[in-house]
Structures are given as C-alpha cells and as structure tokens.
C-alpha atoms as a PDB file:
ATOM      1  CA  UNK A   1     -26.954  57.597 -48.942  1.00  0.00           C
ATOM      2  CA  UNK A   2     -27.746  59.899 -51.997  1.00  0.00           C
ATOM      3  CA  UNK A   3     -28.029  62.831 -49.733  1.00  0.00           C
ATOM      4  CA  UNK A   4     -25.096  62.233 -47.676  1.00  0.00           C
ATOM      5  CA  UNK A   5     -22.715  62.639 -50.972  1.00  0.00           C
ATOM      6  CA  UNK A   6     -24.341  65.838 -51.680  1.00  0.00           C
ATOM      7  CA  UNK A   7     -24.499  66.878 -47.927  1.00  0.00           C
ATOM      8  CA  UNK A   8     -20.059  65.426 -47.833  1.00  0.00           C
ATOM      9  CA  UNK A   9     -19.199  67.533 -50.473  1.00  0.00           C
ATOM     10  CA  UNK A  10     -17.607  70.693 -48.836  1.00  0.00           C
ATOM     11  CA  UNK A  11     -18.019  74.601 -49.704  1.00  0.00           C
ATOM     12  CA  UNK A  12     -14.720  76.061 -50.289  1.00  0.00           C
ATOM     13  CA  UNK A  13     -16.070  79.336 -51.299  1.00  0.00           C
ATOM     14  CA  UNK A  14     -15.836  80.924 -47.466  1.00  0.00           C
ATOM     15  CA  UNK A  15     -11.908  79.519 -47.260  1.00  0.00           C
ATOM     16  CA  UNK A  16     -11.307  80.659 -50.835  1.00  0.00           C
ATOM     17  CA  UNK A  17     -12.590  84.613 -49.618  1.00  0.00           C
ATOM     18  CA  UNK A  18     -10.383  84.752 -46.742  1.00  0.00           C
ATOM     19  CA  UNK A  19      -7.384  83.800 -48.212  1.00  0.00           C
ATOM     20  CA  UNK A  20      -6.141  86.766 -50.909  1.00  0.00           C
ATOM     21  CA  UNK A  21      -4.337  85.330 -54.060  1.00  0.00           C
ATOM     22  CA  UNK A  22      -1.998  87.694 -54.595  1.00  0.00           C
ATOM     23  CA  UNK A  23      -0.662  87.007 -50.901  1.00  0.00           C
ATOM     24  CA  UNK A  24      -1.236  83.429 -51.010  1.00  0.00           C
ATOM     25  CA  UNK A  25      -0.675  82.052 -54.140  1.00  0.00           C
ATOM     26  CA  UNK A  26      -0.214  78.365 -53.616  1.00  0.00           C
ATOM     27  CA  UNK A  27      -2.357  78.017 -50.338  1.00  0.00           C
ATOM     28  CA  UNK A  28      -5.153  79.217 -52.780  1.00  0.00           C
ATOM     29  CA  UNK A  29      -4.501  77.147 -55.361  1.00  0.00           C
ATOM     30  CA  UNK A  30      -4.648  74.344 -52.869  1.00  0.00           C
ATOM     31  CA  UNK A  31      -8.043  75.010 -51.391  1.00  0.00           C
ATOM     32  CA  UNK A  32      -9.508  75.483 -54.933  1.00  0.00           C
ATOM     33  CA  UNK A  33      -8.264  72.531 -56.355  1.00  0.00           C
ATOM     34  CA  UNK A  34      -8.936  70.612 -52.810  1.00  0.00           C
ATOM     35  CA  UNK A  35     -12.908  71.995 -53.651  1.00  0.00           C
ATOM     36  CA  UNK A  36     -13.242  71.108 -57.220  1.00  0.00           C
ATOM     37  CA  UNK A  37     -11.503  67.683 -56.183  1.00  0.00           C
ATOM     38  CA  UNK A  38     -14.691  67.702 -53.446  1.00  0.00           C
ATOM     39  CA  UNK A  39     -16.846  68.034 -55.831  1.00  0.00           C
ATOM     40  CA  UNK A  40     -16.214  65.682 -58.584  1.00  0.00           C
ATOM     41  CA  UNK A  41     -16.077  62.934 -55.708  1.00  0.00           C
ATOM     42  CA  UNK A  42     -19.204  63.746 -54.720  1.00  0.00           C
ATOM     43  CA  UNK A  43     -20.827  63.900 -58.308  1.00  0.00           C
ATOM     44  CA  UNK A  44     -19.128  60.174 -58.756  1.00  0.00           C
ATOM     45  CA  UNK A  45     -20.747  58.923 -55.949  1.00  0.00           C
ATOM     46  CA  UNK A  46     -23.961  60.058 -56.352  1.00  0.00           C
ATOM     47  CA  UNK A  47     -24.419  58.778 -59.835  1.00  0.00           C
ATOM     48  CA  UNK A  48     -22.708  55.162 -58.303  1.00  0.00           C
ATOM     49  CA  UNK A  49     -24.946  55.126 -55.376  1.00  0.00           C
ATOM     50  CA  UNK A  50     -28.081  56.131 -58.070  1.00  0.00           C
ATOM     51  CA  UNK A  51     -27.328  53.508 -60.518  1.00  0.00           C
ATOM     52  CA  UNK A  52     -27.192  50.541 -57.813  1.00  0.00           C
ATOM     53  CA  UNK A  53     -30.183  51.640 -55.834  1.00  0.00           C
ATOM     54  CA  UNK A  54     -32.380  53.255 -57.790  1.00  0.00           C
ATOM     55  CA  UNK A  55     -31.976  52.105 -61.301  1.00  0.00           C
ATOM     56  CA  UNK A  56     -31.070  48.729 -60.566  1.00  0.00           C
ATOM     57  CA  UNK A  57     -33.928  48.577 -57.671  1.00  0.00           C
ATOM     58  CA  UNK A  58     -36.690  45.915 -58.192  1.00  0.00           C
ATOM     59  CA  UNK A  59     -39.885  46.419 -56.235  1.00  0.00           C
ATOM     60  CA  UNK A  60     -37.986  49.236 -54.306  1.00  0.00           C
ATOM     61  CA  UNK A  61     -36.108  46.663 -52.085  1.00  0.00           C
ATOM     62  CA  UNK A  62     -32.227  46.132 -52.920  1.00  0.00           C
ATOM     63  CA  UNK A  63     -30.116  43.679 -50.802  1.00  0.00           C
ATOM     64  CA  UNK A  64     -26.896  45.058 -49.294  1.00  0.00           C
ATOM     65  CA  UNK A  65     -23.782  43.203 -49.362  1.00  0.00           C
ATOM     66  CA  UNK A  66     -20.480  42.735 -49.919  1.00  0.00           C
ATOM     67  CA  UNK A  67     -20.527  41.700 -53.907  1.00  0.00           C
ATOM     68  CA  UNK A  68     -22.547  45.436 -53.873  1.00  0.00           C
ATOM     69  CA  UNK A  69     -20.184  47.015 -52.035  1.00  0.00           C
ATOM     70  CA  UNK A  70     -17.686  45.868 -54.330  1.00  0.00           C
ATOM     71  CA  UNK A  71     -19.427  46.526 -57.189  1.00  0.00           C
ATOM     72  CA  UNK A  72     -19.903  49.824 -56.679  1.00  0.00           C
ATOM     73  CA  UNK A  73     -16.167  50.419 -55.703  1.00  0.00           C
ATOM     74  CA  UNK A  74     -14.983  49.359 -58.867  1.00  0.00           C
ATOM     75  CA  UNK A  75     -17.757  51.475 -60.862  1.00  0.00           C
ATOM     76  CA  UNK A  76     -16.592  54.290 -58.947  1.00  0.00           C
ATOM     77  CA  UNK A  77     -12.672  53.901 -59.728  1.00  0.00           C
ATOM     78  CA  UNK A  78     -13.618  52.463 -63.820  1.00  0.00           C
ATOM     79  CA  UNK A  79     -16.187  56.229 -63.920  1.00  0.00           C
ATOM     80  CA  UNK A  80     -13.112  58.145 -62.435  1.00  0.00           C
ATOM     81  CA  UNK A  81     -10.406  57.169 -64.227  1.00  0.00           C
ATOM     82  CA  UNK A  82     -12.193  57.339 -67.603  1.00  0.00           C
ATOM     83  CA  UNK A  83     -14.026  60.730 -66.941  1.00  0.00           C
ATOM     84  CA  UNK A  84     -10.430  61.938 -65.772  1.00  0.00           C
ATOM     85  CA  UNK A  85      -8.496  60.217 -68.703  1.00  0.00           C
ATOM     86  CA  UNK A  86     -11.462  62.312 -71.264  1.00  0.00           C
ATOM     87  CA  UNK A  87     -10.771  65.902 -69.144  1.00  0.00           C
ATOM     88  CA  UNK A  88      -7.121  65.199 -69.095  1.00  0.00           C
ATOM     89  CA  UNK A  89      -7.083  64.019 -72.833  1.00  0.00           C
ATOM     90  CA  UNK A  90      -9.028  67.594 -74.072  1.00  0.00           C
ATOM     91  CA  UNK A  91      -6.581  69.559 -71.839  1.00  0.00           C
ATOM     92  CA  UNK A  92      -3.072  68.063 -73.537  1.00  0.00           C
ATOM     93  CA  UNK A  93      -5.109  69.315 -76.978  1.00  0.00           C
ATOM     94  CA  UNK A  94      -5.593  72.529 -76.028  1.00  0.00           C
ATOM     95  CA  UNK A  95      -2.316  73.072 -74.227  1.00  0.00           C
ATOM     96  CA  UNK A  96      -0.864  71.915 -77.496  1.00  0.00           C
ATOM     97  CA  UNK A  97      -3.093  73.844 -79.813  1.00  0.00           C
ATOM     98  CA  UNK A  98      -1.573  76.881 -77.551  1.00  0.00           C
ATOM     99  CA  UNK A  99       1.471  75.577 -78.015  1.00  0.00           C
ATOM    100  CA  UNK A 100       1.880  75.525 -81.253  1.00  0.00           C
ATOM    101  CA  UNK A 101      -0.028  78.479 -82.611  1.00  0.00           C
ATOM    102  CA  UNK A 102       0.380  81.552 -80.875  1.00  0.00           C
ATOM    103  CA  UNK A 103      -1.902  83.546 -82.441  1.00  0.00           C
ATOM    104  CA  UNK A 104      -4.057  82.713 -79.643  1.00  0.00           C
ATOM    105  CA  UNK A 105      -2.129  84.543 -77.547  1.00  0.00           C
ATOM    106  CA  UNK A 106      -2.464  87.724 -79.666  1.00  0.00           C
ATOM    107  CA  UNK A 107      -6.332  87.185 -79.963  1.00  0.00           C
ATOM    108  CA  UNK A 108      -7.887  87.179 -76.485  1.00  0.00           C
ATOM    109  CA  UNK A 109     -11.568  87.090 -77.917  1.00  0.00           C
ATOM    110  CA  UNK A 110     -10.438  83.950 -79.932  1.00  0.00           C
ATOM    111  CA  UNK A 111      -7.977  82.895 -77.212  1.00  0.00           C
ATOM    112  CA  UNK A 112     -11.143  82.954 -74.719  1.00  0.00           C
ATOM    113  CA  UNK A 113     -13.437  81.340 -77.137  1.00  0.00           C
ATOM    114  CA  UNK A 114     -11.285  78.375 -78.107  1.00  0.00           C
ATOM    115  CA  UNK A 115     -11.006  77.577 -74.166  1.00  0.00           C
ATOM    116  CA  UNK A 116     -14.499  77.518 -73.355  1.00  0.00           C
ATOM    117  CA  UNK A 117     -15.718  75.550 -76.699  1.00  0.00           C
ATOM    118  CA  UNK A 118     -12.958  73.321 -75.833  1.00  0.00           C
ATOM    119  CA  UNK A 119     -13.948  73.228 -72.354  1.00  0.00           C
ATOM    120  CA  UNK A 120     -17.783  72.038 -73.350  1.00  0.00           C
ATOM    121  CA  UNK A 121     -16.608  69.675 -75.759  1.00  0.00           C
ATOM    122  CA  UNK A 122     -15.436  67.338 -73.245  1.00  0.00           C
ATOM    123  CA  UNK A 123     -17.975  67.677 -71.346  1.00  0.00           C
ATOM    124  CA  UNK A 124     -20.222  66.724 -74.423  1.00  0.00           C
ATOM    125  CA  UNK A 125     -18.167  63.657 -75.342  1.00  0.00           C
ATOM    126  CA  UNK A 126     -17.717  62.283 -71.621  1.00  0.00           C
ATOM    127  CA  UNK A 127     -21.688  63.054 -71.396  1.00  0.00           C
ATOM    128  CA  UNK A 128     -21.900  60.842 -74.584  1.00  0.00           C
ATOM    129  CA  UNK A 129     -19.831  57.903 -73.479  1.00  0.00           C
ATOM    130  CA  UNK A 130     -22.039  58.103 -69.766  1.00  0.00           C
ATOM    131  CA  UNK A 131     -18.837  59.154 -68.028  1.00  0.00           C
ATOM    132  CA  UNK A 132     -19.975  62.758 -66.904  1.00  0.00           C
ATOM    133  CA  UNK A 133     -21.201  61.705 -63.662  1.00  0.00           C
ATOM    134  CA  UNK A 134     -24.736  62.529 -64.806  1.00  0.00           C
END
C-alpha cells in the first residue's frame, strides 16, 4: 500500500513541457496546480498508511477492518486540513506583509528572500506540530 501512493502520484513535468505558458496561461496553471495537488495527496497518504501499519504494527501483523479504514480516513482529512490551514495561514502573512509595505517590491533581493524564509518557516512549524506529512 506504501508503494502504491508513491507509484499514484502522477508526473506532470512531461504535460507541463508541452504546453508553453505564454500561449496557455490557464491550461498551465491547471496542470501545475493539478501536480502539486498530486503530490501532497500522495505525501498524506503515505505518512497515514505508515503510521497505521508500520508504527502502530505489533509483531508485524495488523488486522484490517472497517474501524481502520475509518480511522485512517479521518487522520487523513484532520492531517489535510491542518497542514493546509498552516500553508494557507503563512501565505495571508506574506500577501499582507506585501501588501502593506512595498518596499518589497522595490527590493527584489529582499523581495526574494522574504518569500523563501517565509516559505521554510511553515514548513518548519507544520514539521513541528507533525502536520508536514513527514
């Protein structure tokens, strides 16, 4: 099961090189947003699938049922809608951070730098608070 949500999760790179952005500009923000989409879902249930049967295994044998089943449904919606509501949460700051000083804009060194500390910061606080899919 572990290796069949690495295997799902879909390449978008050949799509994304065959269709130009500057003639397409919505078809390829589709596609990209359809892969990173991809790939979050199959980070999500990798780490679900890993914490019921390998973490949680006893004597390497696990029983399979329903309760499981359910179980790991619901840690699969409670990890995605916290690790989205910590990515969505650092992206209002820094839209409003742009927002409201635009000095960034004149700066693209410091524009550029803000975005990617910004960027890793979430990542460290959802890695923190186990929601990073890790």
């Amino acid at each position: 099961m572990m290796l069949a949500c690495i295997l799902s999760s879909t390449d978008t790179v050949a799509a994304l090189s065959l269709v130009k952005a500057e003639v397409y500009p919505k078809l390829n923000a589709i596609l990209f947003g359809e892969g990173i989409l991809n790939d979050a879902v199959a980070i999500l249930l990798f780490r679900t699938i890993k914490s019921f049967f390998v973490d949680k295994a006893t004597n390497g044998q696990v029983s399979f049922s329903w309760g499981m089943i359910l179980s790991m449904t619901g840690d699969f919606i409670y990890l995605s809608f916290f690790s989205l509501l910590i990515g969505i949460s650092f992206a209002l700051l820094l839209s409003l951070m742009f927002k409201k000083f635009h000095e960034f804009s004149e700066k693209p060194k410091l524009e550029t730098s803000l975005i990617l500390l910004i960027s890793y910061s979430s990542y460290l606080v959802a890695e923190n608070l186990h929601f990073s899919g890790r």
